[in-house]
Protein backbone atom coordinates (compact mmCIF):
# COMPACT_ATOMS: atom_id res chain seq x y z
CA UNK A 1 -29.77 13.42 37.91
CA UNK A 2 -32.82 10.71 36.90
CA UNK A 3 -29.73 8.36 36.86
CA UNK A 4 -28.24 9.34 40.37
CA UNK A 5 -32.27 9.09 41.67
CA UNK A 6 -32.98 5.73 40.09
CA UNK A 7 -29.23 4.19 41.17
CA UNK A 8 -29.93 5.43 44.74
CA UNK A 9 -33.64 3.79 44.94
CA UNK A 10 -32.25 0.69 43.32
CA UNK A 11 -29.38 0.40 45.92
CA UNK A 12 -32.03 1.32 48.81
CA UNK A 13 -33.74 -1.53 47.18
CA UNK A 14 -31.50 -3.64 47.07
CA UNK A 15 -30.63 -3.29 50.94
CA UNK A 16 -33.92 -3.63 51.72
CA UNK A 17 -34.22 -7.35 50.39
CA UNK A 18 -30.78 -8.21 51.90
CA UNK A 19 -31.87 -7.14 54.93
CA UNK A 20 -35.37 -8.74 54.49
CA UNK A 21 -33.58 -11.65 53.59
CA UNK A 22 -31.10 -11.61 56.39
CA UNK A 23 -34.30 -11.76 58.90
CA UNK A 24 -36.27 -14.54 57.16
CA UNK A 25 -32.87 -16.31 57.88
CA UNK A 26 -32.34 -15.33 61.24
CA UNK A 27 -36.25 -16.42 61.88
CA UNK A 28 -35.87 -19.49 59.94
CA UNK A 29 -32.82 -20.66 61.99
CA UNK A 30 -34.60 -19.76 65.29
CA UNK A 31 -37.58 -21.54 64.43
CA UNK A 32 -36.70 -24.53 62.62
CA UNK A 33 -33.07 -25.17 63.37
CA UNK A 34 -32.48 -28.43 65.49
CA UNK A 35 -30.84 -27.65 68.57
CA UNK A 36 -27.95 -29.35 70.28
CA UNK A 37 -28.31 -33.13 69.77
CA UNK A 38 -27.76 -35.66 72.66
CA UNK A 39 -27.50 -39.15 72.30
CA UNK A 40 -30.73 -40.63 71.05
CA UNK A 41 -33.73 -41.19 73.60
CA UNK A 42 -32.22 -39.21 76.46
CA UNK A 43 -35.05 -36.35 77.77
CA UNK A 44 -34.18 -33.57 80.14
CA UNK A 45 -37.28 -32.95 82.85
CA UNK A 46 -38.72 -29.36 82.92
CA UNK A 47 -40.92 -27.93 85.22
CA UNK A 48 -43.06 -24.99 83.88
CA UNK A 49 -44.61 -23.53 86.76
CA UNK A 50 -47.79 -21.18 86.79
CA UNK A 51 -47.31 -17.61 85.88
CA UNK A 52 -43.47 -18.51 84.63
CA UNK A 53 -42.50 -15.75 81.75
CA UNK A 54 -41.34 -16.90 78.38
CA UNK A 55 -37.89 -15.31 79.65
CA UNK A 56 -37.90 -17.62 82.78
CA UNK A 57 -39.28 -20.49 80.52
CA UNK A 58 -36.58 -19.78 78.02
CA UNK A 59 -33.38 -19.10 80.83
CA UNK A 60 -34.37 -23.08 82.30
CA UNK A 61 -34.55 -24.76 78.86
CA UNK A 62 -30.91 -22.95 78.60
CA UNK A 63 -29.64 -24.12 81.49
CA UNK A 64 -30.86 -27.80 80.78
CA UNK A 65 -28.88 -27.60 77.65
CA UNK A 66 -32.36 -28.28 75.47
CA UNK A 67 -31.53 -24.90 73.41
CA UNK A 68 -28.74 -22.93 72.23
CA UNK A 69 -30.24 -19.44 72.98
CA UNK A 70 -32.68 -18.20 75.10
CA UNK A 71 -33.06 -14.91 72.85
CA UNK A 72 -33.57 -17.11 69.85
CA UNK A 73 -36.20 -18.95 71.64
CA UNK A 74 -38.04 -15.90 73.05
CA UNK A 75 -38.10 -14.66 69.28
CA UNK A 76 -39.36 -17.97 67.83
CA UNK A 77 -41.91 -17.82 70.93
CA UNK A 78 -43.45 -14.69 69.87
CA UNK A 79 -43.07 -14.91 66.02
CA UNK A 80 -45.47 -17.78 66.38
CA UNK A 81 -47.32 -16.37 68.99
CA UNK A 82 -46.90 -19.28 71.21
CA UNK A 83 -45.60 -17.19 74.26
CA UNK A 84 -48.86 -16.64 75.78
CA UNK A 85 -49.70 -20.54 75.00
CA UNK A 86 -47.00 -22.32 76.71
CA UNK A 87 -48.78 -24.48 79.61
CA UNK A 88 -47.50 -25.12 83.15
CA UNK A 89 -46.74 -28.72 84.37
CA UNK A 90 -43.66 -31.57 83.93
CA UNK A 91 -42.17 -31.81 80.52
CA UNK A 92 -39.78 -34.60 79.54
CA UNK A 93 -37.72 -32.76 76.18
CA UNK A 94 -35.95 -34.36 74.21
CA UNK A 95 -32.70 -32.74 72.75
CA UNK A 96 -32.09 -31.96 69.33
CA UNK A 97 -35.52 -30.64 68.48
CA UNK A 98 -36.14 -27.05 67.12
CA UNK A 99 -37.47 -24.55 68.93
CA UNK A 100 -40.90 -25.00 66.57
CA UNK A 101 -41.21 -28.78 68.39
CA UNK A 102 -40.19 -27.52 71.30
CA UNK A 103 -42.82 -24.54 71.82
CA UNK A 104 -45.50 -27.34 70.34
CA UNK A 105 -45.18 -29.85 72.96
CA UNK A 106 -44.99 -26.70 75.53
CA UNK A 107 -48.33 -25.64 74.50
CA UNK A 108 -50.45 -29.05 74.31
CA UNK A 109 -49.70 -30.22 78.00
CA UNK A 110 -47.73 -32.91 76.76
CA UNK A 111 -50.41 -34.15 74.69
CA UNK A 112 -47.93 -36.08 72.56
CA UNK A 113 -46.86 -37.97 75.65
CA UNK A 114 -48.79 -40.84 77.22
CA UNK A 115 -50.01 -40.37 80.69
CA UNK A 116 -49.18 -43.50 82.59
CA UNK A 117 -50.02 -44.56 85.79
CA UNK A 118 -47.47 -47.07 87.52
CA UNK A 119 -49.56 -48.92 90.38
CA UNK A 120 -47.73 -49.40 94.04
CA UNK A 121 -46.65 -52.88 94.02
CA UNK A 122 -45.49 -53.88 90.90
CA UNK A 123 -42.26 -55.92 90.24
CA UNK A 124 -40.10 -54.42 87.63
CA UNK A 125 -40.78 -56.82 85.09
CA UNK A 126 -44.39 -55.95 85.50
CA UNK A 127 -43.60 -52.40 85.18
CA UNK A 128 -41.55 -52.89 81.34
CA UNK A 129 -44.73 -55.10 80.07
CA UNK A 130 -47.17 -52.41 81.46
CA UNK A 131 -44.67 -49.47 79.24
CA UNK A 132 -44.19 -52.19 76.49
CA UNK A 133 -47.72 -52.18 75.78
CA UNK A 134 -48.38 -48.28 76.25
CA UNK A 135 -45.40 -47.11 74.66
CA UNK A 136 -43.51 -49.72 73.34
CA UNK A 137 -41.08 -49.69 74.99
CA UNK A 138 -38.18 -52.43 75.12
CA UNK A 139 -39.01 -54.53 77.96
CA UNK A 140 -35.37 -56.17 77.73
CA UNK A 141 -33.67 -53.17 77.72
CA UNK A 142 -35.45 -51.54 80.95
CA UNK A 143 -34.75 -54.83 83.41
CA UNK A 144 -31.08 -54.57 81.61
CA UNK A 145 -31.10 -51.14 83.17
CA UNK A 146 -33.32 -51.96 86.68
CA UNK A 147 -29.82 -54.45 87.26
CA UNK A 148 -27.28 -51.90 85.68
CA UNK A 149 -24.41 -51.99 88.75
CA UNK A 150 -23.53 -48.52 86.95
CA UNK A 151 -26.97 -46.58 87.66
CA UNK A 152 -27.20 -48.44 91.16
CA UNK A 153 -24.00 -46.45 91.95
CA UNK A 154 -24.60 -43.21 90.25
CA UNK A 155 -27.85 -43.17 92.86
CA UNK A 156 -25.78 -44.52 95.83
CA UNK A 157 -28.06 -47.76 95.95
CA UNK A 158 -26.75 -51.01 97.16
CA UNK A 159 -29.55 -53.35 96.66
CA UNK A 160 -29.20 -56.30 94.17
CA UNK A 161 -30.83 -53.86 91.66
CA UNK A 162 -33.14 -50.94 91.44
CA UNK A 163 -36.24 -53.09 92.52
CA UNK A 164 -37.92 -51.23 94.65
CA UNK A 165 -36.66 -47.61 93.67
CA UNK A 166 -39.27 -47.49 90.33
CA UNK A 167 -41.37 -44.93 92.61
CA UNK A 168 -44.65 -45.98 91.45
CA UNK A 169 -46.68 -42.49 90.35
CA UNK A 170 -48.21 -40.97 86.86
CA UNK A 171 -45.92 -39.91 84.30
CA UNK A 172 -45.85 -38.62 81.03
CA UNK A 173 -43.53 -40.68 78.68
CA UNK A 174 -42.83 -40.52 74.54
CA UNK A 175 -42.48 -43.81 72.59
CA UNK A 176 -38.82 -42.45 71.27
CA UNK A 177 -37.63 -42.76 75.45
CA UNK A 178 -34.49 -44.73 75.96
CA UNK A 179 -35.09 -47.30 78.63
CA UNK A 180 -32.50 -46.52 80.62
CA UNK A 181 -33.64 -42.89 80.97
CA UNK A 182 -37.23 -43.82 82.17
CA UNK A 183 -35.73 -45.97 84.48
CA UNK A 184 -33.62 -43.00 85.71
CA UNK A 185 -36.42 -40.92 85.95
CA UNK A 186 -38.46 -43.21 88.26
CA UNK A 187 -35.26 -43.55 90.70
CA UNK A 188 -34.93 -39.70 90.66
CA UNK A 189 -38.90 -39.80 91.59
CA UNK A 190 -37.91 -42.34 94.37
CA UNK A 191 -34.98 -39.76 95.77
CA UNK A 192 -37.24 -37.47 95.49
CA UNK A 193 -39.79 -38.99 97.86
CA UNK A 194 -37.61 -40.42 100.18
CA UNK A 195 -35.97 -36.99 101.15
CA UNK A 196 -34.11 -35.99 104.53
CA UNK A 197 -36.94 -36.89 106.86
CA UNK A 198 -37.24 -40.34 105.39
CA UNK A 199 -33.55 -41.19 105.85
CA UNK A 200 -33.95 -39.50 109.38
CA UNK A 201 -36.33 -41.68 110.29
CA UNK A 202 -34.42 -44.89 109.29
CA UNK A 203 -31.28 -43.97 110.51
CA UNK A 204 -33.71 -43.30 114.05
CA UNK A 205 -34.98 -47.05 113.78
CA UNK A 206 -30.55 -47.97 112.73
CA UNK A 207 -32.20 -48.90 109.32
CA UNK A 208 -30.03 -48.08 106.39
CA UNK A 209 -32.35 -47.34 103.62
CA UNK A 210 -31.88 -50.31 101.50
CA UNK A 211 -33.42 -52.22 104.16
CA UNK A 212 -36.48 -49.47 104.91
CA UNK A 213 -37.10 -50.20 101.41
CA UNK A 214 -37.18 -53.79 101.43
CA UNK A 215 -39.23 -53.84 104.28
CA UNK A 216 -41.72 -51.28 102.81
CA UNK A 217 -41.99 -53.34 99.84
CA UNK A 218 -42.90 -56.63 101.57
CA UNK A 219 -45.77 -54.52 103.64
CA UNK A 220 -46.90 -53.07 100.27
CA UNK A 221 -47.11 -56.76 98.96
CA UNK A 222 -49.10 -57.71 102.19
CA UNK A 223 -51.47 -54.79 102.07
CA UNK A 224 -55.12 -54.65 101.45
CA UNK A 225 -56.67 -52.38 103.60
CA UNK A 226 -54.28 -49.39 103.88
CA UNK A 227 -55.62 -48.75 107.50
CA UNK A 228 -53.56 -51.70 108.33
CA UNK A 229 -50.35 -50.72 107.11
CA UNK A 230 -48.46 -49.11 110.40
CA UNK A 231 -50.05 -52.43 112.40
CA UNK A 232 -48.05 -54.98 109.48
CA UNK A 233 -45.22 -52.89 109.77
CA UNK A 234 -45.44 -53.48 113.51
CA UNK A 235 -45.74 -57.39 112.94
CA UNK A 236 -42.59 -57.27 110.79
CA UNK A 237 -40.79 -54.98 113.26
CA UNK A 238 -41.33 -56.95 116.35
CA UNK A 239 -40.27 -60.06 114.55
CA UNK A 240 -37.00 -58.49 113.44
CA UNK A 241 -36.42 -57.83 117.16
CA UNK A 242 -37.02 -61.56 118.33
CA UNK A 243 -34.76 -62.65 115.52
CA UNK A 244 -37.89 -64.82 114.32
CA UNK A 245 -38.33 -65.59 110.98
CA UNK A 246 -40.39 -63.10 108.56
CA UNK A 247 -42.60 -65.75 106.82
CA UNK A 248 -43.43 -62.80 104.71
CA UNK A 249 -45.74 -64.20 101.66
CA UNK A 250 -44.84 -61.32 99.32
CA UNK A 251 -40.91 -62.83 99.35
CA UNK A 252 -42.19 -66.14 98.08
CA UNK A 253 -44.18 -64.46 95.60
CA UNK A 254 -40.78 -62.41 94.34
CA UNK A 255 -39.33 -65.85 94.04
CA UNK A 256 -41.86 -66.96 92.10
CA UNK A 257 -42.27 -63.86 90.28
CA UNK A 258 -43.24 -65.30 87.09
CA UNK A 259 -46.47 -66.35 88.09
CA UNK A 260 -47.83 -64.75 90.50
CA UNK A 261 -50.67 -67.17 92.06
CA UNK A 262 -51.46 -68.57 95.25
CA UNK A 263 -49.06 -70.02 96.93
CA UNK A 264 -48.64 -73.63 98.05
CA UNK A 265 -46.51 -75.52 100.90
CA UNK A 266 -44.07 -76.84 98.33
CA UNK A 267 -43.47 -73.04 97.52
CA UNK A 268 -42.28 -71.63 100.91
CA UNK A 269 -38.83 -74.68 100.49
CA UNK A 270 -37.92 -72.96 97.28
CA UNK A 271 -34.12 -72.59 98.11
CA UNK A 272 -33.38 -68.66 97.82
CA UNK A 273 -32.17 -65.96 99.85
CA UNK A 274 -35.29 -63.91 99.57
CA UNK A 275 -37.20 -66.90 100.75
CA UNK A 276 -37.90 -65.58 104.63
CA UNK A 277 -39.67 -69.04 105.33
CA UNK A 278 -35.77 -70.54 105.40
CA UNK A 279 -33.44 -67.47 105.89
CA UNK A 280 -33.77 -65.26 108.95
CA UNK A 281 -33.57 -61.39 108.47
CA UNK A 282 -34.59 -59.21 105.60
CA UNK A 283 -33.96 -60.46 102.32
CA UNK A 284 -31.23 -58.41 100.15
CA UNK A 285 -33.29 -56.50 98.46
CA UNK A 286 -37.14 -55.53 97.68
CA UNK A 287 -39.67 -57.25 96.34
CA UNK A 288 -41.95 -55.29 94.37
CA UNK A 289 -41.74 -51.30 93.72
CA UNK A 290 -43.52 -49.76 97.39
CA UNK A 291 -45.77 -46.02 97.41
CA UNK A 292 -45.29 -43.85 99.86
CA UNK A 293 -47.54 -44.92 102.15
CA UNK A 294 -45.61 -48.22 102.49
CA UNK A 295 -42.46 -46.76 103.15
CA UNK A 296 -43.69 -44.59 105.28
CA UNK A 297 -45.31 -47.30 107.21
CA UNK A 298 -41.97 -49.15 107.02
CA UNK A 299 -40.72 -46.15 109.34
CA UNK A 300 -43.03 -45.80 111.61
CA UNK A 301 -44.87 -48.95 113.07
CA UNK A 302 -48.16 -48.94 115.14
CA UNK A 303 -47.02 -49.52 118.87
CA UNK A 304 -48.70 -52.84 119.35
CA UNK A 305 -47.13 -56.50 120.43
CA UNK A 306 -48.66 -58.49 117.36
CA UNK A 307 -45.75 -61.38 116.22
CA UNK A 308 -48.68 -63.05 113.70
CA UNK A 309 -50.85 -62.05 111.18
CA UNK A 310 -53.54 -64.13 108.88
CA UNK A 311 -55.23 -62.92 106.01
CA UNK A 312 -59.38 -62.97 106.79
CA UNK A 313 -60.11 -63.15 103.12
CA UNK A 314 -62.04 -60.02 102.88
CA UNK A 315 -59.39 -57.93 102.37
CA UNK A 316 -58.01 -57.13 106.01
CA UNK A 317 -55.94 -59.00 108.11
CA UNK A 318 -56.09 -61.16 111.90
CA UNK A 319 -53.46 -60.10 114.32
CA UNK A 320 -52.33 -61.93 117.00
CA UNK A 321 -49.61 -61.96 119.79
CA UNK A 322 -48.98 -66.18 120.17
CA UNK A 323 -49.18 -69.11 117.99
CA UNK A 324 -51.76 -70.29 119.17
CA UNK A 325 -54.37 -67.72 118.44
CA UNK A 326 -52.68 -67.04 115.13
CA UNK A 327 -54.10 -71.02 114.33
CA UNK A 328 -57.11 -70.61 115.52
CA UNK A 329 -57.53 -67.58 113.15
CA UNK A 330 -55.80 -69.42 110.78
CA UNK A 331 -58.42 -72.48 111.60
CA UNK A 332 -60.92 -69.66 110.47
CA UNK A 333 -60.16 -68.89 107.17
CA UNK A 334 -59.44 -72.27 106.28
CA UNK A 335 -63.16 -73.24 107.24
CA UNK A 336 -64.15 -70.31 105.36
CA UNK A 337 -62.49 -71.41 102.33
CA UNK A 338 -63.92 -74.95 102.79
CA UNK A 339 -67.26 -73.77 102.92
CA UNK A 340 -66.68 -71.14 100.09
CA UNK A 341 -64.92 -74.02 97.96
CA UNK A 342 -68.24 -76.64 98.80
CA UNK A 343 -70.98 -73.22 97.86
CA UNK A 344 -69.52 -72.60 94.53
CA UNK A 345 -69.00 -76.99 93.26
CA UNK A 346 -73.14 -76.78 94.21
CA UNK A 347 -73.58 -74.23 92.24
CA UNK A 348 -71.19 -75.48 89.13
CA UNK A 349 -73.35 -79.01 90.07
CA UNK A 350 -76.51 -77.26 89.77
CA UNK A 351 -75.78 -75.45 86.64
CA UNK A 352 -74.41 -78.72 85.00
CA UNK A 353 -77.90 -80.45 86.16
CA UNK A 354 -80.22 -77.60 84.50
């Protein structure tokens, strides 16, 4: 009978640790097993909202494909009590992390990410140094992607390149990003912007939106004072309609892109077809990466008559409806700079005498 007792206990035992055993291993593969792998550097974008469950959390990262199994998350969740901790806002995941990495990025904000601010404005090339000194990132390999013919189709764009579609805005990005993916998600940003009302509006003004956006682009490189933008926009707008040349500054600049400076007379023969100083029209394609407020503008010009425009060097702009007034405001600013240019070689003078 001792024998029968003791056997018994021992095989009660015994099923104890295997199943002990059997749940350690089912936590430890939750928790720490990588998921699903994807080619390296490619993300997937979630969007935690506020008050999502870990259940809704856990059904989205399913659906993206960033986990195997929502249950297995749910149980890593609240074995490491991380369920309550998980923080809303925009998460770019990468695949092939464990559930453990997962719920840690989920529950610092993204702190391992770099929060970077893309100005309105920039040219592309601008754009990879700016990410090639926060993140490192390969500066070659994004402009190989900005002129990839295969992600200008996969976003139905027909420019030249994606110039103009790297929707400048804040975003959080990880130094192991693929280039091509960042890329992708400032174009999806773009689409995202330039929804249904957007394409209404330039199919209104028989715009398709390749050319909205190249216009938008060349206000953006013209603007100052933001007040102004609708009035360029009418400037540019009115031109197109006279079939008079754009003159646009910001084109010459694109040519030049290199060095962006002030420009001289020798600049504005440069032979190119985004030189609007020779070639009537738009140019094909933008010339720096417009905001919102540009494109916008592109869509919807002030209602004045204004054919000319000269910069008053303080930041805003003179408009006028002939030539002749447009030189005389031109006249202007040049005798401003004279006397500006003559104020600061007294000073340099006086320094050099002292």
């Amino acid at each position: 009978m001792p024998f029968r007792i003791k056997h018994s206990v021992f095989l009660i035992s015994l099923g104890a640790v295997v199943v002990l055993a059997a749940l350690l291993a089912k936590a430890y593969i939750a928790i720490y097993t990588p998921n699903p792998p994807r080619p390296r550097g490619e993300f997937a974008e979630i969007s935690v909202e506020p008050g999502m469950t870990v259940q809704e959390i856990a059904d989205l990262l399913k659906y993206k494909g960033v986990i195997r199994s929502a249950r297995e998350f749910i149980f890593s969740a609240k074995l490491l009590r991380m369920e309550e901790r998980i923080q809303a806002g925009v998460y770019p995941l990468p695949f092939g992390q464990s559930n453990s990495q997962l719920l840690l990025r989920l529950t610092t904000a993204g702190a391992s990410a770099a929060l970077i601010t893309i100005p309105e404005g920039l040219i592309s090339y601008e754009i990879a140094q700016l990410l090639q000194q926060e993140i490192g990132l390969d500066s070659a390999l994004f402009m190989k992607a900005v002129f990839d013919s295969a992600m200008r189709a996969k976003n139905n764009i027909t420019a030249p390149s994606l110039e103009g579609y790297l929707f400048p805005d804040s975003y959080h990005f990880y130094r192991e990003m693929r280039p091509d993916w960042i890329v992708q998600r400032m174009v999806k940003r773009f689409c995202q912007v330039f929804d249904s009302s957007f394409q209404a509006a330039a199919a209104a003004l028989n715009m398709s939106m390749n050319e909205a956006v190249t216009l938008a682009s060349i206000i953006e490189g013209e603007m100052q004072n933001p007040y102004e933008d609708r009035i360029i926009s009418a400037v540019y707008h009115n031109r197109l309609k006279k079939g008079m040349l754009l003159q646009a500054d910001p084109t010459i600049q694109y040519v030049i892109s290199n060095n962006r400076r002030r420009l001289y007379r020798s600049d504005l023969a440069i032979e190119s077809p985004y030189n609007t100083y020779l070639h009537p029209g738009l140019p094909p394609g933008p010339v720096c990466n417009p905001g919102k407020r540009s494109l916008h503008a592109a869509l919807n010009p002030a209602p004045v008559p204004y054919l000319f425009m000269v910069s008053q060097g303080d930041g805003t702009h003179a408009f006028s409806m002939n030539l002749t007034d447009h030189l005389l405001a031109k006249a202007r600013l040049d005798s401003i700079r004279v006397v500006l240019a003559l104020s600061q070689k007294a000073a340099r003078d006086s320094l050099l005498q002292n």
